[in-house]
N, C-alpha and C. Protein backbone atom coordinates (compact mmCIF):
# COMPACT_ATOMS: atom_id res chain seq x y z
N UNK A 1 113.87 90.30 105.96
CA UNK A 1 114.61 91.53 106.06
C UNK A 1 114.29 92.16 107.41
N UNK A 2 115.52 92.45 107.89
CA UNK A 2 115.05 93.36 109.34
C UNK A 2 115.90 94.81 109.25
N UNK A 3 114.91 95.75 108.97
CA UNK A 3 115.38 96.84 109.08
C UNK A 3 115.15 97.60 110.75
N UNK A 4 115.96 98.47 111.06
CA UNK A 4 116.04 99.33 112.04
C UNK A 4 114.75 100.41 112.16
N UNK A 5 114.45 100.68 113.50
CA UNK A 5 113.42 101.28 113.49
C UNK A 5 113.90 102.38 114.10
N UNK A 6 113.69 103.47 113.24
CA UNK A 6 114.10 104.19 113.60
C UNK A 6 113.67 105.19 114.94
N UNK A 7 115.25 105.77 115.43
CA UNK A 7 114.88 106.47 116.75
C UNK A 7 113.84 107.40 116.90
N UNK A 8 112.99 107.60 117.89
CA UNK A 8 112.01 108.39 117.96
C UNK A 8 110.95 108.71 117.34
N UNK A 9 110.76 107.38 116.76
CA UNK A 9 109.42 107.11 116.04
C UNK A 9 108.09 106.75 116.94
N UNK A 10 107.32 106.49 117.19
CA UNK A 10 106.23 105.87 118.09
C UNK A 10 104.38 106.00 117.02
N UNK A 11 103.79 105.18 117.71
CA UNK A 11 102.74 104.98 117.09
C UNK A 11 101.69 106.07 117.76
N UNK A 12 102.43 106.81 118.56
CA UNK A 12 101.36 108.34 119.32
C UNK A 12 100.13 107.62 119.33
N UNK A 13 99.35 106.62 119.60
CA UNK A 13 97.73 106.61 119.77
C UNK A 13 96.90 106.08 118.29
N UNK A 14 97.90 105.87 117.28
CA UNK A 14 97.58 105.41 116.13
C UNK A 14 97.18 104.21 116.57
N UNK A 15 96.14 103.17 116.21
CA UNK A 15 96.03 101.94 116.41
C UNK A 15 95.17 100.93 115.15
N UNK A 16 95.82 101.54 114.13
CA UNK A 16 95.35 101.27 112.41
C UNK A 16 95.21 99.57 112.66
N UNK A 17 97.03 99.00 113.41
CA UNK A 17 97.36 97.99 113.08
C UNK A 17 96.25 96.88 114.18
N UNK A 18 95.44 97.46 114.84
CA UNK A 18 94.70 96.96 115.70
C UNK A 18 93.24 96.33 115.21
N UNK A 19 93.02 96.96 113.87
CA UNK A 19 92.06 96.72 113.22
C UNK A 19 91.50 96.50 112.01
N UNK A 20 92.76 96.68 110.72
CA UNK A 20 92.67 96.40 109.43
C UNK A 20 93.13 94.63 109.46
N UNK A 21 94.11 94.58 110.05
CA UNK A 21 94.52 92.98 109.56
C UNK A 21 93.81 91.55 110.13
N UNK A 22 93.30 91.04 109.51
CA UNK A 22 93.02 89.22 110.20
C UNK A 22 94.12 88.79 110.93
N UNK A 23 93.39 88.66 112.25
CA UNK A 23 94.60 88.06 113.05
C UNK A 23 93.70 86.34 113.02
N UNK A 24 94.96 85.97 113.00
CA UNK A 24 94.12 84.12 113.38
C UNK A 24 95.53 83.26 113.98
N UNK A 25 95.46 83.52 115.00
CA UNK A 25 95.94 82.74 116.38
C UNK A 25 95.34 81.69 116.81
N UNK A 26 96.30 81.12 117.62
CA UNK A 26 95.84 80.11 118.65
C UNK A 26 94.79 80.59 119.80
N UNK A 27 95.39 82.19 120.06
CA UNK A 27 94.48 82.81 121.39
C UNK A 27 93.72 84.14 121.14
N UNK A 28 93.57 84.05 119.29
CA UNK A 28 92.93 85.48 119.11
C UNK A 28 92.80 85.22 117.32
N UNK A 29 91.27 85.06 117.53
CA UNK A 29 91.17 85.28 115.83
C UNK A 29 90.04 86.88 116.12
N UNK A 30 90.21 87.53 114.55
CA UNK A 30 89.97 88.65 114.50
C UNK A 30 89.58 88.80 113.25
N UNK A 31 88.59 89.38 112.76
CA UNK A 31 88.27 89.45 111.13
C UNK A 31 88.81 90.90 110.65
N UNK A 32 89.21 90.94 109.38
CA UNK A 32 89.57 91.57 108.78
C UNK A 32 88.65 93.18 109.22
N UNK A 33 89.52 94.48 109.37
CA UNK A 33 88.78 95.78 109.17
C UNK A 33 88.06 95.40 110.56
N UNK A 34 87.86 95.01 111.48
CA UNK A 34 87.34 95.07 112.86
C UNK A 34 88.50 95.31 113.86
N UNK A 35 88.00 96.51 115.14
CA UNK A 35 89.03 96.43 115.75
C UNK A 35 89.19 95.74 117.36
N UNK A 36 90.29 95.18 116.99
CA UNK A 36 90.13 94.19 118.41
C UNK A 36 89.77 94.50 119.48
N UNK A 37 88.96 93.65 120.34
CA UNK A 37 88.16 93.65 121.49
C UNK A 37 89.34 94.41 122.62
N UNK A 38 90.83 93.47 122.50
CA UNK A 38 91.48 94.03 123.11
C UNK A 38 92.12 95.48 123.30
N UNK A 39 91.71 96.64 122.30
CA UNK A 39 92.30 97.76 121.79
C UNK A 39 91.61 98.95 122.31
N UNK A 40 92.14 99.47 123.36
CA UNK A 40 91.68 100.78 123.47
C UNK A 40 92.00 101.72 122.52
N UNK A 41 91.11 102.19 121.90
CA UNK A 41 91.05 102.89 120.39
C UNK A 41 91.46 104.28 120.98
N UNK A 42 92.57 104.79 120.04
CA UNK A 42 93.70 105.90 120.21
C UNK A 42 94.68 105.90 121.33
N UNK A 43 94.91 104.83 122.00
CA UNK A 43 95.32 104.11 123.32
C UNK A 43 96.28 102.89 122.78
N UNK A 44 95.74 102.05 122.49
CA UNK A 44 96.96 100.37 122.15
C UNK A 44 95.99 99.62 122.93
N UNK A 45 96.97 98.38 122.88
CA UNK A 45 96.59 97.08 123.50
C UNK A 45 96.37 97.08 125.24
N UNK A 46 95.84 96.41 125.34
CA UNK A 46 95.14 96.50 126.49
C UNK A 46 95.74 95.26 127.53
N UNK A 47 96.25 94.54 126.41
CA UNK A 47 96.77 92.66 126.64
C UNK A 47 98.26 93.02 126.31
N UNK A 48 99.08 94.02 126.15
CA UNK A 48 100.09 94.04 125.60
C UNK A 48 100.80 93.54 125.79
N UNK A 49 101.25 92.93 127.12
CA UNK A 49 102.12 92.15 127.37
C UNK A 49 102.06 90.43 127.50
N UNK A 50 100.50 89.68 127.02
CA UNK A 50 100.02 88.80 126.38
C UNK A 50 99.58 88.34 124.44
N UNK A 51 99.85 90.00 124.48
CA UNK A 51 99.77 89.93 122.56
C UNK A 51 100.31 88.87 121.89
N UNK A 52 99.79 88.28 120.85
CA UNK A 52 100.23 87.05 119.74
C UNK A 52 101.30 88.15 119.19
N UNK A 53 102.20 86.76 118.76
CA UNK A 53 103.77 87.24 118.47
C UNK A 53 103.08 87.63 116.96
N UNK A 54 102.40 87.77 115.90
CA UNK A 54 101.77 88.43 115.05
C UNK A 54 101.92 90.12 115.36
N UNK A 55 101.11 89.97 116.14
CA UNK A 55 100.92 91.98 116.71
C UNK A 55 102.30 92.31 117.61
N UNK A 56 102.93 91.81 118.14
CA UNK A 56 104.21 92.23 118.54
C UNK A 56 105.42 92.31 117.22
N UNK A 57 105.09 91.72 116.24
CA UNK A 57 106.20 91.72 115.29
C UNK A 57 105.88 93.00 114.59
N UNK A 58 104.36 93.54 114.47
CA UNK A 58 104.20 94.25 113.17
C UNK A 58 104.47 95.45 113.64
N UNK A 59 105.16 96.06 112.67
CA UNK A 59 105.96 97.21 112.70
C UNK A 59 105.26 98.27 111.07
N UNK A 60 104.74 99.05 111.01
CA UNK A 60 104.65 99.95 109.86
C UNK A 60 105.55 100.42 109.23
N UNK A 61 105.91 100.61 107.88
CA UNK A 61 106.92 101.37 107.37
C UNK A 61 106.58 103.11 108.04
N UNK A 62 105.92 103.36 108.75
CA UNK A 62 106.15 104.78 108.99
C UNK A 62 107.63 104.86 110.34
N UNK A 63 107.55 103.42 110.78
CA UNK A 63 109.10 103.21 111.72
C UNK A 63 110.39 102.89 110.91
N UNK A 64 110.03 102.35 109.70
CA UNK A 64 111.49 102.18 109.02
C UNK A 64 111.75 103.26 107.99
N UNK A 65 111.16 103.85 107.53
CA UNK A 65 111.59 104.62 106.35
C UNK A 65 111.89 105.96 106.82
N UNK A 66 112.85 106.56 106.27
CA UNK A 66 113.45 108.48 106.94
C UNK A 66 113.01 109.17 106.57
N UNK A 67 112.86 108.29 105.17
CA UNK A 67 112.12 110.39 103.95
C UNK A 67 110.93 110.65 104.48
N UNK A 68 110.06 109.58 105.19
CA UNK A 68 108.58 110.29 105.48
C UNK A 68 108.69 111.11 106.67
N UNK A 69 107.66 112.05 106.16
CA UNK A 69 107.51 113.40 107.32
C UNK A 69 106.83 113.40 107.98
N UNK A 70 106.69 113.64 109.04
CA UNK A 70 105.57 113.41 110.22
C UNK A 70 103.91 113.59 109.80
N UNK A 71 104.03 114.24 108.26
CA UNK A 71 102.24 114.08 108.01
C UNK A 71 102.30 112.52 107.12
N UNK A 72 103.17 111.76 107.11
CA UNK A 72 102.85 110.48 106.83
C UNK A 72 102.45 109.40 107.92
N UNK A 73 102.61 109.79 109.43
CA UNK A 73 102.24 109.21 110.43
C UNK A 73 100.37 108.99 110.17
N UNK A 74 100.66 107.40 110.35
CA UNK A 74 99.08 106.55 109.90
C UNK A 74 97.87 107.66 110.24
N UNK A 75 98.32 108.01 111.71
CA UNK A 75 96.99 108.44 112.30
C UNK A 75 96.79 110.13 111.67
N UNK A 76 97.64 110.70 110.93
CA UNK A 76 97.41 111.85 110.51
C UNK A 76 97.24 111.65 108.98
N UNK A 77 97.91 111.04 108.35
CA UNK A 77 97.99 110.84 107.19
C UNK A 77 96.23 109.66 106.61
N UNK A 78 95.92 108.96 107.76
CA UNK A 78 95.55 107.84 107.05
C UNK A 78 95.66 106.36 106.18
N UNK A 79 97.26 106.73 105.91
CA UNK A 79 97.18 105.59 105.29
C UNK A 79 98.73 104.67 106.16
N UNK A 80 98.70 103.27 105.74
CA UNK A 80 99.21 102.77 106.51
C UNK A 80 100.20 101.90 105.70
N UNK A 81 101.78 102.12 105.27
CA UNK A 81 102.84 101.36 105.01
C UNK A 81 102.84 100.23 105.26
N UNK A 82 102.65 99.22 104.27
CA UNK A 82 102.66 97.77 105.02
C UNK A 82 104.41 97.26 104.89
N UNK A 83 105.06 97.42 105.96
CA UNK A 83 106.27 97.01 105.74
C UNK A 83 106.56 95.49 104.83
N UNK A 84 105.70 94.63 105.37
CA UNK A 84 106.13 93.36 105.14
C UNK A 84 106.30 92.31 103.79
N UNK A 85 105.76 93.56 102.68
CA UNK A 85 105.89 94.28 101.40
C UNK A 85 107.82 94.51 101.24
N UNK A 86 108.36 94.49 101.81
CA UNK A 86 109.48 95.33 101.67
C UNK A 86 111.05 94.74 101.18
N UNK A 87 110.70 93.21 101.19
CA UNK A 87 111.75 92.27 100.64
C UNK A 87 111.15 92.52 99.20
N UNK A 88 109.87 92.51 98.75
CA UNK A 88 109.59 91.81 97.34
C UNK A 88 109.70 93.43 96.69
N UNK A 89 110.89 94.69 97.05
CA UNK A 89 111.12 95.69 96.29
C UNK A 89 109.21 96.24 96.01
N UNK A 90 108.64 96.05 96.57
CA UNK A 90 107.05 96.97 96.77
C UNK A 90 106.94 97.55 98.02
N UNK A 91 106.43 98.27 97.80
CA UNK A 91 105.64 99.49 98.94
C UNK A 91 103.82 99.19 98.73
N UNK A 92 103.61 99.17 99.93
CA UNK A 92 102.19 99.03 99.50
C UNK A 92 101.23 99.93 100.59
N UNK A 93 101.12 100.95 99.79
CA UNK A 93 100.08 101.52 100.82
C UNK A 93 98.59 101.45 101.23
N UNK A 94 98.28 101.30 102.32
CA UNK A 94 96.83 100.83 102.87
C UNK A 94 96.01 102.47 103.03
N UNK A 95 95.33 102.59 102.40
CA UNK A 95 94.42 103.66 102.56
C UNK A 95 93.37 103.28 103.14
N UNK A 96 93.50 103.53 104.82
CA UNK A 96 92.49 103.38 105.74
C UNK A 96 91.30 104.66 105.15
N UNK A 97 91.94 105.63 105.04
CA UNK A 97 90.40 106.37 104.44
C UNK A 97 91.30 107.88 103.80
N UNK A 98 89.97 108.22 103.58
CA UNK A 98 90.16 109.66 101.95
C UNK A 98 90.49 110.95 102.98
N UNK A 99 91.42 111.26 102.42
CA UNK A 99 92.09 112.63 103.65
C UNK A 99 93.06 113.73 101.98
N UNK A 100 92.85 114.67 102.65
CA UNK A 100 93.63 115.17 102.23
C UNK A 100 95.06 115.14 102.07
N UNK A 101 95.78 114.31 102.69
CA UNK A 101 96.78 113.82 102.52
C UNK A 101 97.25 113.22 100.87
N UNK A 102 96.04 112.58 100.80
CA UNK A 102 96.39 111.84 99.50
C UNK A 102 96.27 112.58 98.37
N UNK A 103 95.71 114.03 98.12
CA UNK A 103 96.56 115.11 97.23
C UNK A 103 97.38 116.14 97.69
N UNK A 104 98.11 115.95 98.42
CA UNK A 104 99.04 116.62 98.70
C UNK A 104 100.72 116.52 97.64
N UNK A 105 101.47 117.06 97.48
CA UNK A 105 102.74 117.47 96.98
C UNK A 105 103.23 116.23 97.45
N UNK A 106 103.18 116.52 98.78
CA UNK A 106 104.52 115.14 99.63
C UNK A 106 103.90 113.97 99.00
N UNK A 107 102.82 113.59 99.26
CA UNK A 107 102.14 112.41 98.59
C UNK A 107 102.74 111.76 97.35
N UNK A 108 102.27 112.98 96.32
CA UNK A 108 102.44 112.66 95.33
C UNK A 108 103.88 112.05 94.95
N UNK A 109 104.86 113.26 95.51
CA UNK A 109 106.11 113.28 95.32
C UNK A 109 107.37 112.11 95.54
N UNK A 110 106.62 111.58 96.92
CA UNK A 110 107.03 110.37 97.27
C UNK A 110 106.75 109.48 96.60
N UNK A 111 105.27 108.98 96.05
CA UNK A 111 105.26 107.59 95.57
C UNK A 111 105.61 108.17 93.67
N UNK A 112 106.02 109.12 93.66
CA UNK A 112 106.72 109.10 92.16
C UNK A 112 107.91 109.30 92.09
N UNK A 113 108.80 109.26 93.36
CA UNK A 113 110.41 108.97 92.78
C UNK A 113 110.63 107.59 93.34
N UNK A 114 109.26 107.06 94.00
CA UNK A 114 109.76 105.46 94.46
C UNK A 114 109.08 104.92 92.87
N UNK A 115 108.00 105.40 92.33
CA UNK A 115 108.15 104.66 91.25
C UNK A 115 109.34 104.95 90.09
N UNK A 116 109.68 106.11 90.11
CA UNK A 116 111.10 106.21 88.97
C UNK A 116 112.19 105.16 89.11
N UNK A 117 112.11 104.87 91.37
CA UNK A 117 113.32 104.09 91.40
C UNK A 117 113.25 102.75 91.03
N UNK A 118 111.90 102.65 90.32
CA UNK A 118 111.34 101.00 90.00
C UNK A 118 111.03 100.48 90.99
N UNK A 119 110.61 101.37 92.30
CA UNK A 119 110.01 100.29 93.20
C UNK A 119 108.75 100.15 92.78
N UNK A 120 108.02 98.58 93.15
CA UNK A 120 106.57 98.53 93.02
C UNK A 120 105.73 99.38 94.08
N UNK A 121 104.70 100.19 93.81
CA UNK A 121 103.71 100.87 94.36
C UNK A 121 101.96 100.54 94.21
N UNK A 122 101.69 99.55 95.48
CA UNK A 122 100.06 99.12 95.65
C UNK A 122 99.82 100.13 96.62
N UNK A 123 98.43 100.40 95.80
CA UNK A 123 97.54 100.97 96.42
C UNK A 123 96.37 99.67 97.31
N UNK A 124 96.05 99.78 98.37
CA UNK A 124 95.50 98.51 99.38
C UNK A 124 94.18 99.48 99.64
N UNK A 125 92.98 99.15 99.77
CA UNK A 125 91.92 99.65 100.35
C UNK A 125 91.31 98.51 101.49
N UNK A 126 91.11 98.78 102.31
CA UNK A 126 90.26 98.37 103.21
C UNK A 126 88.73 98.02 102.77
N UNK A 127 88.41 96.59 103.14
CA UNK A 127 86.93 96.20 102.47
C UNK A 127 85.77 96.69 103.64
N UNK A 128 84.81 96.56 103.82
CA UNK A 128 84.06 95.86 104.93
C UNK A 128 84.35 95.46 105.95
N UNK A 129 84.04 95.66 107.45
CA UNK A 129 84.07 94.76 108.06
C UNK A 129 84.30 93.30 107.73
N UNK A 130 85.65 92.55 108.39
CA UNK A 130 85.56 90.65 108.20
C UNK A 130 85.46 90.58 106.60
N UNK A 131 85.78 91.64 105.64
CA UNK A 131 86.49 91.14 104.44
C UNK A 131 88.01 91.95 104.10
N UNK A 132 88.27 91.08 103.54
CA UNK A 132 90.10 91.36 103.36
C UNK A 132 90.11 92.28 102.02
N UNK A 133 91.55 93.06 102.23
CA UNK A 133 91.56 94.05 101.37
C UNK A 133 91.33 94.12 99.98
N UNK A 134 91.53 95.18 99.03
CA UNK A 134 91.81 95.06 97.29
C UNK A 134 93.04 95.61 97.19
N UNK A 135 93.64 95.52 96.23
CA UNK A 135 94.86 96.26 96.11
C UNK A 135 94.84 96.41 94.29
N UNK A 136 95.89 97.21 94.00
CA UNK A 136 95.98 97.80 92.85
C UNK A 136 97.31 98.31 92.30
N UNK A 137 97.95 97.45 91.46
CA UNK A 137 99.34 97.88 91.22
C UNK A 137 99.40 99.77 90.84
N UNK A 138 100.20 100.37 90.45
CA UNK A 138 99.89 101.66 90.09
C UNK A 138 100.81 102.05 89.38
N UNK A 139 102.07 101.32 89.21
CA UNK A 139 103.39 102.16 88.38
C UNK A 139 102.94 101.82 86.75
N UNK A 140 102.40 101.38 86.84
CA UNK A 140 102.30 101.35 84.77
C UNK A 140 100.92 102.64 84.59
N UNK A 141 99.87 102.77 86.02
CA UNK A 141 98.98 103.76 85.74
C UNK A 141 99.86 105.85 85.76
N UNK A 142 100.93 105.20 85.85
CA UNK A 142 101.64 106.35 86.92
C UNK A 142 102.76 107.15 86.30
N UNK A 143 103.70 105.89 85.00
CA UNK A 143 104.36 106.26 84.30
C UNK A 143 104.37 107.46 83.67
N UNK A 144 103.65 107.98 82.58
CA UNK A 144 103.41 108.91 82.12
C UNK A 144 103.55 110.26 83.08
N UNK A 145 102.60 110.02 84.08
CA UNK A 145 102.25 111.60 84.58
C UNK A 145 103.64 111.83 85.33
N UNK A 146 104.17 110.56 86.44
CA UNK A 146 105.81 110.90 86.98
C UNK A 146 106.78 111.22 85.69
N UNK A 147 106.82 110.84 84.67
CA UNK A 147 107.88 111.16 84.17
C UNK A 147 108.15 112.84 83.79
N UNK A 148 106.29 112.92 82.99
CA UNK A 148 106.09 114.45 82.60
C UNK A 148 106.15 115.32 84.36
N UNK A 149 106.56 114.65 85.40
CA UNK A 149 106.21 115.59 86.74
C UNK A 149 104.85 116.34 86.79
N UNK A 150 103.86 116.24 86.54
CA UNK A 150 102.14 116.26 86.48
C UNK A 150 101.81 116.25 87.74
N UNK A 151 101.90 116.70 88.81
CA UNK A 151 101.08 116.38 89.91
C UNK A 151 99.46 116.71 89.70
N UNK A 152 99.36 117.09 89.01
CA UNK A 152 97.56 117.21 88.60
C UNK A 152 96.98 115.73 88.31
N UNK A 153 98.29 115.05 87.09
CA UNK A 153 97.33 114.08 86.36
C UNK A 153 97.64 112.72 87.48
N UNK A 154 98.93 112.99 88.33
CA UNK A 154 99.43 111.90 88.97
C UNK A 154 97.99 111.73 90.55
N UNK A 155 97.50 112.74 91.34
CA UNK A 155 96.47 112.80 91.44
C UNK A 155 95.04 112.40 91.00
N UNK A 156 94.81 113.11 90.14
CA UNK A 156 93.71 112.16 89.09
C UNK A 156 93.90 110.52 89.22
N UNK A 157 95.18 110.15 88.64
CA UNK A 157 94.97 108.78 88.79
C UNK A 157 94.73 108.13 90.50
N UNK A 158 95.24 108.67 91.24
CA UNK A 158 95.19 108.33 92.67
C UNK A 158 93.59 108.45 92.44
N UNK A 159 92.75 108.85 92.43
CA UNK A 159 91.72 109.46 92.77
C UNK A 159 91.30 108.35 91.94
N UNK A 160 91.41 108.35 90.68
CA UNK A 160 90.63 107.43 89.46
C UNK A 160 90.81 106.15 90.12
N UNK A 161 92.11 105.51 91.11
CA UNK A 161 92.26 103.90 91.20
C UNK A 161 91.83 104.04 92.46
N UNK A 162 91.14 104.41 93.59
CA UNK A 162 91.07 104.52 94.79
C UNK A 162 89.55 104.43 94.49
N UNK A 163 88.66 105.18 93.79
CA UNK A 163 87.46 105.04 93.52
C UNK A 163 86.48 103.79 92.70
N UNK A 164 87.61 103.39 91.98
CA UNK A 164 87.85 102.11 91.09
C UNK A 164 88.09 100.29 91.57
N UNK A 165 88.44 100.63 92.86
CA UNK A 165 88.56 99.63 93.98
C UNK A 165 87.20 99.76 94.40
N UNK A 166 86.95 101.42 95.00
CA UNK A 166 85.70 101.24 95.83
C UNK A 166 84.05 100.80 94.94
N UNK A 167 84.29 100.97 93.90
CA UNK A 167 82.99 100.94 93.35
C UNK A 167 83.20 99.47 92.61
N UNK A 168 84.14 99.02 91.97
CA UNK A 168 83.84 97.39 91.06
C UNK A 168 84.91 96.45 91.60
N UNK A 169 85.20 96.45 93.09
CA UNK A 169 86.00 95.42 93.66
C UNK A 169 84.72 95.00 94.08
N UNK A 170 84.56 93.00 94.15
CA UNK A 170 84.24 92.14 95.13
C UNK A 170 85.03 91.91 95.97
N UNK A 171 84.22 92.63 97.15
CA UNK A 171 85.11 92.33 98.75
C UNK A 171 84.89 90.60 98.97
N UNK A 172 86.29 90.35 99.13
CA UNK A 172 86.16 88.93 99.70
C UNK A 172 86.10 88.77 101.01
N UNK A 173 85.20 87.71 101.57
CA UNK A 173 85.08 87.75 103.26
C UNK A 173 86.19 87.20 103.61
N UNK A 174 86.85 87.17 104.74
CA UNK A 174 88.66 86.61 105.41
C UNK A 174 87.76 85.40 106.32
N UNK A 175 86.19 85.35 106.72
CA UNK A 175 86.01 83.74 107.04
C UNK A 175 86.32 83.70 108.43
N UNK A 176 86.91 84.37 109.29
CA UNK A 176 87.18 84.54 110.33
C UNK A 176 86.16 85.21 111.32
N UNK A 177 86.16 84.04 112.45
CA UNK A 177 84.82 84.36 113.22
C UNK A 177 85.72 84.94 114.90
N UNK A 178 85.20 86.07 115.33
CA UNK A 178 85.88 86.80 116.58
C UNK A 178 86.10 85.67 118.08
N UNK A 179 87.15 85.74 118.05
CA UNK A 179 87.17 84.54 119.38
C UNK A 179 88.64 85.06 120.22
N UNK A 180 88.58 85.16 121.68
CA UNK A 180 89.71 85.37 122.03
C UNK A 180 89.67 84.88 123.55
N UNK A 181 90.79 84.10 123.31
CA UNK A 181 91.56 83.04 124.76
C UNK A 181 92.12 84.18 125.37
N UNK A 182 92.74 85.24 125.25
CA UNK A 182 93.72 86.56 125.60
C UNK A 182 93.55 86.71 127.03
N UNK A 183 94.24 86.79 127.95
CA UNK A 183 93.49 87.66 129.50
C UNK A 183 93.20 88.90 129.68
């Protein structure tokens, strides 16, 4: 699926995508949750115009989607839309870290009329350094409180499955050792 990115979007100094994902290239492996050697942090790539066609393709759903409001931008919000989620009818959000964002109204509000619309909604946490994420379906935890409109209890559960990752997930290591051919 190739959606349009929309006009006047930009990544302002966000550089999430620089350091949650395993890159493993021919000219750049990278372990999971580390951020690349090449990345001036709140800046971008440094190699940009040598980047693996990996990091030139990836695009966040905070560039394709309209309804989000500028406090869903990664670097304010924290958490990070994994577009590539977006054929298999899921949304999957990456919660780089605990912000107030994630009880907020908009928050809530959003991922409970995408679950009414039956889209799938993962919650993704970030492991460790060089281990790959957890994730956590959420529309069957979610049912109840979206239908009754609960933003108290729909919260709670955010809170209950976000803490629930962090405390009885085994982080798996991604095995990937830092190496880069890049100029």
């Amino acid at each position: 699926m190739s959606l349009p990115v929309i006009e006047g979007r930009s990544c302002e100094g966000c550089t999430a995508c620089c350091e949650f994902p395993p890159i493993r290239t021919e000219k750049l492996q990278k372990p999971a949750n580390t951020l690349c050697p090449h990345c001036a942090e709140g800046q971008g790539c440094t190699v940009y115009d040598v980047r693996p066609d990996v990091c030139r393709g990836f695009y966040c759903g905070w560039f394709f989607l309209p309804e989000l409001t500028p406090d869903w931008h990664p670097a304010e919000s924290g958490v990070v839309i994994r577009s590539e989620h977006f054929e298999e009818n899921t949304i999957t959000l990456l919660i780089l870290r605990l912000s107030g964002f994630l009880v907020s109204e908009n928050f809530a509000g959003m991922i409970g009329a995408w679950v009414e619309q039956g889209v799938g909604v993962e919650f993704e946490r970030v492991g460790p350094p060089g281990h790959l994420p957890a994730k956590m379906r959420m529309n069957e935890l979610l049912e109840d409180a979206v239908a009754a409109r609960d933003l108290r209890a729909m919260q709670t559960m955010f809170a209950w499955a976000l803490a629930h990752i962090d405390k009885t997930h085994t982080w798996e290591p991604d095995d990937t050792v830092l190496r880069s051919a890049l100029a």
